[in-house]
Every structure is written in structure tokens, then in C-alpha cells.
C-alpha atoms as a PDB file:
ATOM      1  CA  UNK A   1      42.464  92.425 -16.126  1.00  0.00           C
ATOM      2  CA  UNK A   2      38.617  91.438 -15.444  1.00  0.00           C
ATOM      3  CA  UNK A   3      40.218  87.552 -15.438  1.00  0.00           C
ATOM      4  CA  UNK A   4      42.985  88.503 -12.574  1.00  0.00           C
ATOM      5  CA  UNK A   5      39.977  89.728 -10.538  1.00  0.00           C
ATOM      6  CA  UNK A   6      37.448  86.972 -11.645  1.00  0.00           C
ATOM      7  CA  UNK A   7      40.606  84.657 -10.425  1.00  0.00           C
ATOM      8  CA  UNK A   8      40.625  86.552  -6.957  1.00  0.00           C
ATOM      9  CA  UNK A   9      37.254  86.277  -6.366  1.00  0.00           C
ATOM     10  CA  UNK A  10      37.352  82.580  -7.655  1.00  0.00           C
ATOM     11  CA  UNK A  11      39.764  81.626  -4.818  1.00  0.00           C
ATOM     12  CA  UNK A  12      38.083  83.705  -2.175  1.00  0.00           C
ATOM     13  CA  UNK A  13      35.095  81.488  -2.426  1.00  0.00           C
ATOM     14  CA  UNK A  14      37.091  78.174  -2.818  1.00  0.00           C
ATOM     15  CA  UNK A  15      38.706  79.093   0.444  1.00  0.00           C
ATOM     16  CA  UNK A  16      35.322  80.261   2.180  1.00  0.00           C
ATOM     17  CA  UNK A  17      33.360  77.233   0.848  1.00  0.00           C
ATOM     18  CA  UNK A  18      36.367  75.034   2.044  1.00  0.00           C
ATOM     19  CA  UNK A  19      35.620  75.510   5.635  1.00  0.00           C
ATOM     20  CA  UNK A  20      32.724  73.891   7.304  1.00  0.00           C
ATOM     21  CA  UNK A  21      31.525  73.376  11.046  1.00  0.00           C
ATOM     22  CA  UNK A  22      30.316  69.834  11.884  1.00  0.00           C
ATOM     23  CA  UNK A  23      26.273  70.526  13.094  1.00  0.00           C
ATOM     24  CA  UNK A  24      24.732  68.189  15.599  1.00  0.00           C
ATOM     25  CA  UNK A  25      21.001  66.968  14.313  1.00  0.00           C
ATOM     26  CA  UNK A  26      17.708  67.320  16.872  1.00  0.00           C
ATOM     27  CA  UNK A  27      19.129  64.015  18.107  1.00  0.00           C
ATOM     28  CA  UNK A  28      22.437  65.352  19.883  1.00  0.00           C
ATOM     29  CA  UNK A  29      24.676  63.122  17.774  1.00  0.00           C
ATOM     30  CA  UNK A  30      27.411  64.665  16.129  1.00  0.00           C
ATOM     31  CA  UNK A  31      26.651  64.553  11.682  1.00  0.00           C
ATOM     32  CA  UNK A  32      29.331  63.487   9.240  1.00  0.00           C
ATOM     33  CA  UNK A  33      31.317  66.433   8.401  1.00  0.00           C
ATOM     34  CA  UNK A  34      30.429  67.226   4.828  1.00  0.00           C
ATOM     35  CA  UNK A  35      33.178  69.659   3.294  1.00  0.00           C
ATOM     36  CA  UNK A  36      33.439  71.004  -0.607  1.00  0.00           C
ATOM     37  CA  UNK A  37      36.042  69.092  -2.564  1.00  0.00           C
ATOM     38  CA  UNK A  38      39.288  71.500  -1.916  1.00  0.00           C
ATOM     39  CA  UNK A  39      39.728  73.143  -5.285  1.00  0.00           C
ATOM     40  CA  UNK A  40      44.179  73.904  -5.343  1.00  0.00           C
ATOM     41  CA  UNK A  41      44.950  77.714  -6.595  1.00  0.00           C
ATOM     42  CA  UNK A  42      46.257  76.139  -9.492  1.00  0.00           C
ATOM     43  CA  UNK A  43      43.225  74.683 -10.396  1.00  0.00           C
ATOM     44  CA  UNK A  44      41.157  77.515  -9.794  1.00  0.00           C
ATOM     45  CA  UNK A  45      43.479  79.669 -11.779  1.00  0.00           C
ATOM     46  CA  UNK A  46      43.706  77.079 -14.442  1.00  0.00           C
ATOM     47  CA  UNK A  47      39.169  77.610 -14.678  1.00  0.00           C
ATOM     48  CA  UNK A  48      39.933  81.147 -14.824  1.00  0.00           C
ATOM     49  CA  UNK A  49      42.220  80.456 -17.855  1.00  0.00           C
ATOM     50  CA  UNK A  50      39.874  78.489 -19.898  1.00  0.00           C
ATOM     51  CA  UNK A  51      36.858  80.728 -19.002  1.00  0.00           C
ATOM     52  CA  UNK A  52      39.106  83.885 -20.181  1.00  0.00           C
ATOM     53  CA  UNK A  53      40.102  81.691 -23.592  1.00  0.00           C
ATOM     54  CA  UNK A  54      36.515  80.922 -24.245  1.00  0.00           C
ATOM     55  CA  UNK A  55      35.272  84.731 -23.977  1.00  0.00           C
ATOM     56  CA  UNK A  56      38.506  85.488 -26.691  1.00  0.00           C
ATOM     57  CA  UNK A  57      37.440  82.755 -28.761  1.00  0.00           C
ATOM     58  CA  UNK A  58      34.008  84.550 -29.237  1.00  0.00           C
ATOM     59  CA  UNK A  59      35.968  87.424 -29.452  1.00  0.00           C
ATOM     60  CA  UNK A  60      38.353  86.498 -32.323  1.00  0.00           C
ATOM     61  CA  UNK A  61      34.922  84.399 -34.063  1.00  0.00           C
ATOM     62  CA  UNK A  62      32.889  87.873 -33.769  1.00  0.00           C
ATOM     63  CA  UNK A  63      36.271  89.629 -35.823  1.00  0.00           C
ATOM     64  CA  UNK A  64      37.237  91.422 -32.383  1.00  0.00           C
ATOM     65  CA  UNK A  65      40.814  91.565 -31.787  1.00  0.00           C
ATOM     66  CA  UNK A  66      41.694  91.770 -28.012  1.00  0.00           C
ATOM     67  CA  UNK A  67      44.003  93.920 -26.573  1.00  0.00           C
ATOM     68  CA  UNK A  68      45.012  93.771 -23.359  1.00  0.00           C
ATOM     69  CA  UNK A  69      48.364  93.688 -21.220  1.00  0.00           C
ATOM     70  CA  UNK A  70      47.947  90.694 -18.398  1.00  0.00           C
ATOM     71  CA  UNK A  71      51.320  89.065 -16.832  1.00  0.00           C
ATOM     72  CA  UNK A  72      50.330  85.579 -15.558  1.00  0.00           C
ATOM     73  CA  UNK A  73      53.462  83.524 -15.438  1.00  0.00           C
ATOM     74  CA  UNK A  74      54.334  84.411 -11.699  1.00  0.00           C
ATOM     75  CA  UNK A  75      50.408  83.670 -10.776  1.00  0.00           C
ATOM     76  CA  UNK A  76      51.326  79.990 -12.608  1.00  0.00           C
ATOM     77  CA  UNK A  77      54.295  79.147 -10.966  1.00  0.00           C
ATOM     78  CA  UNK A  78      53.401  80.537  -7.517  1.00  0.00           C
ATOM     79  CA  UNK A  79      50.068  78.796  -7.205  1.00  0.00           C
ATOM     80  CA  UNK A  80      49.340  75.876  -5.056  1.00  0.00           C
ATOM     81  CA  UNK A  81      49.101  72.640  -7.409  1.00  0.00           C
ATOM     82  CA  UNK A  82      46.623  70.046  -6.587  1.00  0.00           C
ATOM     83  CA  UNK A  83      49.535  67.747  -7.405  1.00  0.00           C
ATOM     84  CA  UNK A  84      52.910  69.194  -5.437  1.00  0.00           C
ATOM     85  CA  UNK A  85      55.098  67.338  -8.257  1.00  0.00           C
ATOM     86  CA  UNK A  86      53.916  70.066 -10.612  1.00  0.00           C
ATOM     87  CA  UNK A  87      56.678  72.559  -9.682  1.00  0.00           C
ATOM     88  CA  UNK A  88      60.569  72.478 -11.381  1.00  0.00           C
ATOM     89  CA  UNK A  89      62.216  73.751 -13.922  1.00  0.00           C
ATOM     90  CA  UNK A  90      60.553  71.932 -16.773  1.00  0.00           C
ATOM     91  CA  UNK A  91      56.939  73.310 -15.229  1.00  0.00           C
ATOM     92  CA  UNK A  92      58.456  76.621 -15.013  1.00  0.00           C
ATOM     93  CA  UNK A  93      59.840  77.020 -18.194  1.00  0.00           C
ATOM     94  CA  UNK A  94      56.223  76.010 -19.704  1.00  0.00           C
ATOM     95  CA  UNK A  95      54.841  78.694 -17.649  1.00  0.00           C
ATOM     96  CA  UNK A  96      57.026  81.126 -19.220  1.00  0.00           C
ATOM     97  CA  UNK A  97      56.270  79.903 -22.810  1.00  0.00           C
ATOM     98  CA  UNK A  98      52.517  80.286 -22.194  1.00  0.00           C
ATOM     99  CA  UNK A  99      53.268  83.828 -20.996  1.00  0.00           C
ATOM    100  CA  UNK A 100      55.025  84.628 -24.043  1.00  0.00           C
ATOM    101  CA  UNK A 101      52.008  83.208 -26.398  1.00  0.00           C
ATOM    102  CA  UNK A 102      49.884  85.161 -23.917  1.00  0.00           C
ATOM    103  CA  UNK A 103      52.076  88.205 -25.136  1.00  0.00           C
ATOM    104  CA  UNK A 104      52.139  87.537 -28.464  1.00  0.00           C
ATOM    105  CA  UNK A 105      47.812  86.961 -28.644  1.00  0.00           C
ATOM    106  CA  UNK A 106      47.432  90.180 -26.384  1.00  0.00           C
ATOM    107  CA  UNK A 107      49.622  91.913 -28.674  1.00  0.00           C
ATOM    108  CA  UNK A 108      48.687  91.161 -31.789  1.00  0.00           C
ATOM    109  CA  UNK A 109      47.149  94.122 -34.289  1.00  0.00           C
ATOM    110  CA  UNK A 110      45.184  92.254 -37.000  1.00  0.00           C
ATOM    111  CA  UNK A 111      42.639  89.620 -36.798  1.00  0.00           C
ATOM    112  CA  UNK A 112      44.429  86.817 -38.886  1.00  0.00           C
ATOM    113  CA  UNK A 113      47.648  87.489 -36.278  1.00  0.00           C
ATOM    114  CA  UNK A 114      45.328  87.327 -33.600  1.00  0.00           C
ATOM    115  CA  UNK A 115      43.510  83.959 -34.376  1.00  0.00           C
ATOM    116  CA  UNK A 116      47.293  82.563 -35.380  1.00  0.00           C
ATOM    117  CA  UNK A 117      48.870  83.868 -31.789  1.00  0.00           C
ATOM    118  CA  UNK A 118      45.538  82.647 -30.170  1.00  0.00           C
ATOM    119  CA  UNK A 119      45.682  79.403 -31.205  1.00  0.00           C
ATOM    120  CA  UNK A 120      49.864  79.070 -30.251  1.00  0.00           C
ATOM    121  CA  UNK A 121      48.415  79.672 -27.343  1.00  0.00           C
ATOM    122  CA  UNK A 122      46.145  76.851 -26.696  1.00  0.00           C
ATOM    123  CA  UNK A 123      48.539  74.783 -28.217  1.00  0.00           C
ATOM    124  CA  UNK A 124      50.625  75.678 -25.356  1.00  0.00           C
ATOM    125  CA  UNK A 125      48.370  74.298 -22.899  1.00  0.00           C
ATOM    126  CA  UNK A 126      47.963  71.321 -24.370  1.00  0.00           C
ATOM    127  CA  UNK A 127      51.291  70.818 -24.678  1.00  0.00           C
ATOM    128  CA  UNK A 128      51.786  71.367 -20.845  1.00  0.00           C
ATOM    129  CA  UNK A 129      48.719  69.988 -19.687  1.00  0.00           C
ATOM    130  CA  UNK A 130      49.920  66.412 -21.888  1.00  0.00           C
ATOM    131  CA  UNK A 131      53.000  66.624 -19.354  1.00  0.00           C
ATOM    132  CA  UNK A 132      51.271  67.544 -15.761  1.00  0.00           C
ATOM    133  CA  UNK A 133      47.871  67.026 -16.203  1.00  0.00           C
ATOM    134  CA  UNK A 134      46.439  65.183 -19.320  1.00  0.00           C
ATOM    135  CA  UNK A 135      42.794  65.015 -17.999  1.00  0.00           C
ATOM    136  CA  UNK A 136      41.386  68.502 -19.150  1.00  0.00           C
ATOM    137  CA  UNK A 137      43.547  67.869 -23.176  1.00  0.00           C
ATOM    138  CA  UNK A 138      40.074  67.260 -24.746  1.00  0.00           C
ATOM    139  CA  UNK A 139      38.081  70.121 -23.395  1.00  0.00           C
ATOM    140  CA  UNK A 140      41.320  72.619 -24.431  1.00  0.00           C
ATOM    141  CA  UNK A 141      41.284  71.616 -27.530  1.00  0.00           C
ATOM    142  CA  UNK A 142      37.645  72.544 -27.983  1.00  0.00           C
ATOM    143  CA  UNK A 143      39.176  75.854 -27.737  1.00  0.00           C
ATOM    144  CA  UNK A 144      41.203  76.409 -30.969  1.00  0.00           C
ATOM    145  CA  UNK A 145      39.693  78.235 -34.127  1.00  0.00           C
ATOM    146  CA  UNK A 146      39.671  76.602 -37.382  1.00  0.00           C
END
């Protein structure tokens, strides 16, 4: 649940950063605008994601298994993409499958299940991210336990 809020308070500041107000110098000429590269919901979800996998990581390597109920799927597919071709069926029905690992991970009792379930789902990511959005592959795979 402390990732759902982190994600709120994530996209509060994307928006508030997002908006500037051009400032005229001494000089009365009007400055450049200067404005915060526009981070998409998606994308700020999608850092909330990988920070949240990275704390369980520790969290499985310490022996901790994590337990926690957190439904994410309509947060994925009702998110504003940076790209607006990553919507459909085929986007959707990766959403759902990373919601089910999600499940399975959050559910599971014993360590060795947990690590197994945790690492399904990173290997969902990648598996999406090698359709939509190949760029981040290499840092998600940093994420899966040997």
C-alpha cells in the first residue's frame, strides 16, 4: 500500500513541477520558458514499480517474505502513456498477467515460493516492456534473484 501512495505523491509533484510561469529578467525582456520534461502517469507509475521491486528484492535477499494485498492492473491500463499506442488489447492483457504474478509474489507463504513468484514477476515486465518499451529491459533485469 506505501507504493500506491508513494505513486500518488509521485504524480502530484510531476504535475506541480510541470507548470511553470515565464519570468521577465532586470532587463524587461521576456526569458525562455524553461519547463521540467513532462513525466506521463505511466511512467511515473512504471518508477514506482521498479522502486517497490527493488525494496522486495532486499526483502526476499534478507529471507523476508512480503505479504501484502495491492491491485494494480486498473492503475496500468488507466494511466496516461508517454506513447498513446501503448493501449489495446494485447497491452491490456499484459497488464492483467503482471497483476496475476503480482498476486501470486504477494501471496506466496515460503521464501523459496516467494523468490520463484518474484522473479515470474520481473519476467513479466520484461516481457512487456520488450513489446512497448524496450529501453528500461536492462535495468529490470538487474532486478531478478539468482
Amino acid at each position: 500500500m506505501k507504493g500506491v501512495l508513494g505513486l500518488v505523491v509521485l504524480i502530484s509533484l510531476v504535475f506541480a513541477c510541470s507548470q511553470s510561469e515565464s519570468k521577465k529578467p532586470d532587463n524587461g525582456r521576456a526569458a525562455p520558458q524553461r519547463k521540467m520534461a513532462e513525466v506521463s502517469e505511466l511512467a511515473a507509475l512504471m518508477k514506482q514499480i521498479h522502486i517497490d521491486a527493488k525494496d522486495w528484492r532486499q526483502q526476499l535477499l534478507g529471507g523476508e517474505v512480503v505479504s501484502d494485498s495491492l491491485s494494480i492492473y486498473n492503475l496500468l491500463v488507466n494511466s496516461t502513456p508517454t506513447d498513446s499506442t501503448v493501449t489495446g488489447p494485447v497491452y491490456r492483457g499484459m497488464a492483467a498477467n503482471y497483476q496475476s504474478k503480482l498476486n501470486d509474489f504477494l501471496t506466496a507463504k515460503e521464501i523459496d515460493l516467494a523468490k520463484s513468484s518474484y522473479n515470474n514477476l520481473v519476467t513479466a515486465c520484461v516481457s512487456c516492456h520488450h513489446e512497448y518499451c524496450p529501453g528500461p529491459v536492462p535495468t529490470i533485469k538487474k532486478l531478478y534473484l539468482k
